[in-house]
Protein backbone atom coordinates (compact mmCIF):
# COMPACT_ATOMS: atom_id res chain seq x y z
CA UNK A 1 0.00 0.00 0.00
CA UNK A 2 1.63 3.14 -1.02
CA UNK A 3 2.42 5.82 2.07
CA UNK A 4 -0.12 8.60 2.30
CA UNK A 5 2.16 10.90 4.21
CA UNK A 6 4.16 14.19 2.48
CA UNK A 7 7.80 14.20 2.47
CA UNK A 8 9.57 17.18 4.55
CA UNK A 9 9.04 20.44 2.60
CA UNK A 10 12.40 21.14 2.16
CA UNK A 11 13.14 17.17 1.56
CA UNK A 12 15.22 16.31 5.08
CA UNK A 13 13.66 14.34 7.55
CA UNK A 14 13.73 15.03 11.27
CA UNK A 15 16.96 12.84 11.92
CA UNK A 16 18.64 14.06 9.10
CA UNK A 17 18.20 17.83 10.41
CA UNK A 18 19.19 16.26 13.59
CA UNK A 19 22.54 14.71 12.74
CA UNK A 20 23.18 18.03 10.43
CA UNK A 21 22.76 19.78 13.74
CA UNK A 22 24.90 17.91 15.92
CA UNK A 23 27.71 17.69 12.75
CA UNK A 24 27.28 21.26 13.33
CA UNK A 25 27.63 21.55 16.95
CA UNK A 26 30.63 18.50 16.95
CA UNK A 27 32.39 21.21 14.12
CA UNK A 28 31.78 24.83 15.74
CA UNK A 29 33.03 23.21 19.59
CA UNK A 30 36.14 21.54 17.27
CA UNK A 31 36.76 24.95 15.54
CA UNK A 32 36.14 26.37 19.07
CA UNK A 33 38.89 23.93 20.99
CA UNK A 34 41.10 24.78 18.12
CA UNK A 35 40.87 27.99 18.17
CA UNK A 36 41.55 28.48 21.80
CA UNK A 37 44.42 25.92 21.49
CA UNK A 38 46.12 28.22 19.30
CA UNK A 39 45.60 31.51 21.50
CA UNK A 40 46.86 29.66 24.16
CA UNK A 41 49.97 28.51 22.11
CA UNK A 42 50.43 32.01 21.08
CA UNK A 43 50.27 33.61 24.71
CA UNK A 44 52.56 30.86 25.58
CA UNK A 45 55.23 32.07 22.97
CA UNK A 46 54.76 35.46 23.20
CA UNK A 47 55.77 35.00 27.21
CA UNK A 48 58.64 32.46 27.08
CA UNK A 49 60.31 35.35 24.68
CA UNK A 50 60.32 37.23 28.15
CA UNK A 51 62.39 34.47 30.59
CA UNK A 52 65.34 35.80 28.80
CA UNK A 53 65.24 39.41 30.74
CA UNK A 54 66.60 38.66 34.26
CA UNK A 55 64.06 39.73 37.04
CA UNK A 56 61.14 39.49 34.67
CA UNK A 57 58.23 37.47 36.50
CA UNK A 58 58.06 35.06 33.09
CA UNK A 59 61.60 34.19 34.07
CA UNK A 60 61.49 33.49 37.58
CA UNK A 61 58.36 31.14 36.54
CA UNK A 62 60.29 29.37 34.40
CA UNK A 63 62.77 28.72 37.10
CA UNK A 64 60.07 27.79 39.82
CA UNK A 65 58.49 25.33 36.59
CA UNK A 66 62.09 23.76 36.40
CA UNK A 67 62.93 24.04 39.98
CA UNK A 68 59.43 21.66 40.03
CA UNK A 69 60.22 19.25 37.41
CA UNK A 70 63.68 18.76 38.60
CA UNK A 71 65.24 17.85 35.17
CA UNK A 72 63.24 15.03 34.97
CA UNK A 73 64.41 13.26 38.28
CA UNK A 74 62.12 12.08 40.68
CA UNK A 75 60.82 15.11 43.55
CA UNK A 76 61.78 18.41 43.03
CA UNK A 77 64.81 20.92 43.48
CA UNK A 78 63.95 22.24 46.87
CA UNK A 79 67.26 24.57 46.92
CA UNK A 80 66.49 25.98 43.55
CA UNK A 81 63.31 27.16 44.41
CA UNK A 82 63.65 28.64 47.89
CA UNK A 83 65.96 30.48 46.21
CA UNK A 84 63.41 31.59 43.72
CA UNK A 85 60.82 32.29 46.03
CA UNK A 86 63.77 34.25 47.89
CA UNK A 87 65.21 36.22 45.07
CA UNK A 88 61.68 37.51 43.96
CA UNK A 89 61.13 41.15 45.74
CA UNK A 90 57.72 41.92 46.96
CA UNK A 91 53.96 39.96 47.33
CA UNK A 92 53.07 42.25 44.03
CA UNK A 93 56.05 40.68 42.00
CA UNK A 94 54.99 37.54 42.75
CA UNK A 95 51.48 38.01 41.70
CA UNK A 96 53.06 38.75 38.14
CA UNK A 97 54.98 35.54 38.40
CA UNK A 98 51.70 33.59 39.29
CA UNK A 99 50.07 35.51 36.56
CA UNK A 100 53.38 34.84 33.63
CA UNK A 101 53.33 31.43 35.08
CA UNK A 102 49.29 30.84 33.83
CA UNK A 103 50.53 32.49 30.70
CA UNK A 104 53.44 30.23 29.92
CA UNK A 105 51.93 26.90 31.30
CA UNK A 106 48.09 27.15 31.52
CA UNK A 107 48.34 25.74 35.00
CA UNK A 108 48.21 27.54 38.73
CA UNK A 109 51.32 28.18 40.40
CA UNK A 110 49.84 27.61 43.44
CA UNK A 111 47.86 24.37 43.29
CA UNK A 112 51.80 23.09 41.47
CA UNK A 113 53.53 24.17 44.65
CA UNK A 114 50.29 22.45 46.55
CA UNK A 115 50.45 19.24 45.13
CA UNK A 116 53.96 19.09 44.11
CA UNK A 117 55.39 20.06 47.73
CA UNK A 118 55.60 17.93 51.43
CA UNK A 119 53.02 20.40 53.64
CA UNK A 120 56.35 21.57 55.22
CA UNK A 121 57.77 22.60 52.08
CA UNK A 122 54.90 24.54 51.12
CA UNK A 123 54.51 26.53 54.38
CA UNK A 124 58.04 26.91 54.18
CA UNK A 125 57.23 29.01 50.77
CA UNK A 126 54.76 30.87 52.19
CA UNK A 127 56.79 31.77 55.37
CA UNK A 128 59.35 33.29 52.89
CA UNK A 129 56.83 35.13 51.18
CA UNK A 130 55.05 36.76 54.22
CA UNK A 131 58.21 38.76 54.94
CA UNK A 132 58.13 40.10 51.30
CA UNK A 133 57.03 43.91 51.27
CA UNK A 134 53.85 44.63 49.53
CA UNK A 135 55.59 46.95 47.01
CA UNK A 136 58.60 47.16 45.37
CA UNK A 137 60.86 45.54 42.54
CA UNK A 138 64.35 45.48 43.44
CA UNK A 139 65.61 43.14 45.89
CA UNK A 140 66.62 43.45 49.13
CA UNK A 141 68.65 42.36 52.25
CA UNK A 142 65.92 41.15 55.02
CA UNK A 143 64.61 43.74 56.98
CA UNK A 144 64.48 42.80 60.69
CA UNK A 145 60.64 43.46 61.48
CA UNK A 146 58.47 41.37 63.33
CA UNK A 147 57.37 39.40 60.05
CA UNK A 148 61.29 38.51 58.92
CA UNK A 149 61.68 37.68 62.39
CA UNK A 150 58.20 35.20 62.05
CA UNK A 151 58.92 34.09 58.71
CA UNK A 152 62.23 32.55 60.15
CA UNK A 153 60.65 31.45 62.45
CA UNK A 154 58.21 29.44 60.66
CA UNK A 155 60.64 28.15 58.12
CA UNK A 156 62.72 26.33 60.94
CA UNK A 157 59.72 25.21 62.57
CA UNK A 158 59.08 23.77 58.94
CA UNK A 159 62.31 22.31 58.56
CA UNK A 160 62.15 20.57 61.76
CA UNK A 161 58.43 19.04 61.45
CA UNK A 162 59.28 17.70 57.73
CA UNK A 163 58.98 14.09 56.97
CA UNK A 164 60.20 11.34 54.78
CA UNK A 165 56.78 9.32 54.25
CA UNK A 166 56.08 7.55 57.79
CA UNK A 167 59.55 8.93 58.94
CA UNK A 168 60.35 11.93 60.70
CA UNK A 169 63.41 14.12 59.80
CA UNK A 170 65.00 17.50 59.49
CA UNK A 171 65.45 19.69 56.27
CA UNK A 172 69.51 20.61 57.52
CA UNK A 173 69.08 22.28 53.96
CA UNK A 174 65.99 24.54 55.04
CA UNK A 175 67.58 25.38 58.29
CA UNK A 176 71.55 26.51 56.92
CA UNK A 177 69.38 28.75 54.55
CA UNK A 178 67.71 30.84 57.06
CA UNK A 179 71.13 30.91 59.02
CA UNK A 180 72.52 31.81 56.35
CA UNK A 181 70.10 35.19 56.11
CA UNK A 182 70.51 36.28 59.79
CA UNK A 183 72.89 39.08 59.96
CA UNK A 184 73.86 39.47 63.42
CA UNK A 185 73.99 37.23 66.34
CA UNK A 186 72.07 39.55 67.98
CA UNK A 187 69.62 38.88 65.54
CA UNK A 188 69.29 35.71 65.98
CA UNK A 189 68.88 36.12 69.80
CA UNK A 190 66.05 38.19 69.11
CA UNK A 191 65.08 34.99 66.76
CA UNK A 192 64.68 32.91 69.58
CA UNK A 193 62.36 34.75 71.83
CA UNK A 194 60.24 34.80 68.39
CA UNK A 195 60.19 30.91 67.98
CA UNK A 196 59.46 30.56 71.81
CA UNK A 197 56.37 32.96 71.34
CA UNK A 198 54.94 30.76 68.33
CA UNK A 199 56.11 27.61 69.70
CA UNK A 200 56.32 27.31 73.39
CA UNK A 201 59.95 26.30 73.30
CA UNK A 202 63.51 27.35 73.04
CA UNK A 203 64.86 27.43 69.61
CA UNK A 204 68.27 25.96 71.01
CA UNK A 205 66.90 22.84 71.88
CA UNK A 206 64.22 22.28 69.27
CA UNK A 207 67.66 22.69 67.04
CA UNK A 208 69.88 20.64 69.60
CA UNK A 209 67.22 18.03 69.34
CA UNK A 210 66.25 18.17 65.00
CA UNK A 211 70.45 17.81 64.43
CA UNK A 212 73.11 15.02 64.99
CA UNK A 213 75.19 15.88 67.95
CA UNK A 214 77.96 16.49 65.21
CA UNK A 215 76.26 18.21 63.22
CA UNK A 216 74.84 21.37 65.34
CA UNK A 217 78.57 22.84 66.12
CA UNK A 218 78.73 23.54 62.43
CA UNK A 219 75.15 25.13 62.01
CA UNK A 220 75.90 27.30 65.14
CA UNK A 221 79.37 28.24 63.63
CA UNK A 222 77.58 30.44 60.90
CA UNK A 223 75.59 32.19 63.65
CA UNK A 224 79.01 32.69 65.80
CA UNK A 225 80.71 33.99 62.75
CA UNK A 226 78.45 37.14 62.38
CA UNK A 227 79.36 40.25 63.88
CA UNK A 228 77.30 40.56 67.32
CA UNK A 229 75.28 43.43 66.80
């Protein structure tokens, strides 16, 4: 019996418009993913160009990305990238570098240093970073304020409470580098009444106590060394 109903006025059925659309949809969200692929490759470019000036954000990125990825080797360059984080000059700086870091990687800075740090490594960062000034784009030797004074403070606490999976231990790393910074013995005096005010105890023994018996003449060698005042 021959079929009594019209054909589509403009001769597609409903599936065919149907699959036409969604061809169409599937090509404009292709063209779309392409298209931002390539923007994204171009930003990308356009800010690697700029790791090449010293002291540009793009470049101390880059150094944080390969500080991170460790030439391939298995954890991360932990040296490297205090130094970084210590080199870079003020809280707005580093809001560039977060910012040249999307740019160059299309990833956060933070949520890398998150995941790719131990907890103690991470506060240790942000310890360094809280002494930073708000302003400024030059570089300087550590002020002694209340935050440098804290921000040591924290990053021995740090270095002292890291661990090795299920094992405790000391970053002896971590610790020489904030020595390293205090000027004065004096200075470091003034250290210790810090620590004991975030920490309840003496700085001397948490360190007597985090270092081989052979080991902590050395570290307080480097604090001897400085000029008293």
């Amino acid at each position: 019996m021959p079929s009594t109903s019209a054909p589509p006025p403009d001769g597609f059925s409903f599936k065919e418009k149907l699959q036409y659309t969604l061809l169409g949809f599937v090509v404009v969200g292709g063209s779309f993913l392409l298209g931002r692929s390539l923007i994204r490759k171009a930003v990308s470019t356009a800010e690697e160009k700029k790791t090449f000036e010293e002291g540009n954000p793009a470049a101390f990125a880059q150094q944080i990305r390969m500080a991170l990825e460790n030439n391939g080797w298995p954890g991360k360059d932990m040296p490297a990238l205090r130094q970084v984080i210590l080199t870079i000059p003020s809280i707005a700086s580093f809001k560039k570098v977060i910012n040249s870091y999307q740019r160059l990687y299309n990833r956060s800075l933070m949520l890398d240093l998150k995941s790719d740090l131990k907890t103690t490594e991470y506060n240790e960062v942000l310890a360094i970073l809280s002494a930073k000034p708000a302003r400024g784009s030059t570089a300087r030797t550590p002020q002694l304020t209340l935050a440098q004074y804290q921000s040591w403070a924290q990053r021995l606490k740090a270095a002292f409470d890291i661990t090795y999976g299920i094992f405790p231990g000391t970053d002896e790393k971590a610790i020489k580098a904030v020595f390293m910074e205090i000027p004065t013995q004096a200075a470091y005096r003034q250290l210790g009444i810090v620590y004991k005010a975030l920490y309840g105890n003496e700085l001397d023994s948490d360190l007597r106590s985090e270092l081989e018996f052979w080991e902590y003449p050395s570290y307080m060698k480097i604090i001897t060394d400085k000029p008293n005042a």
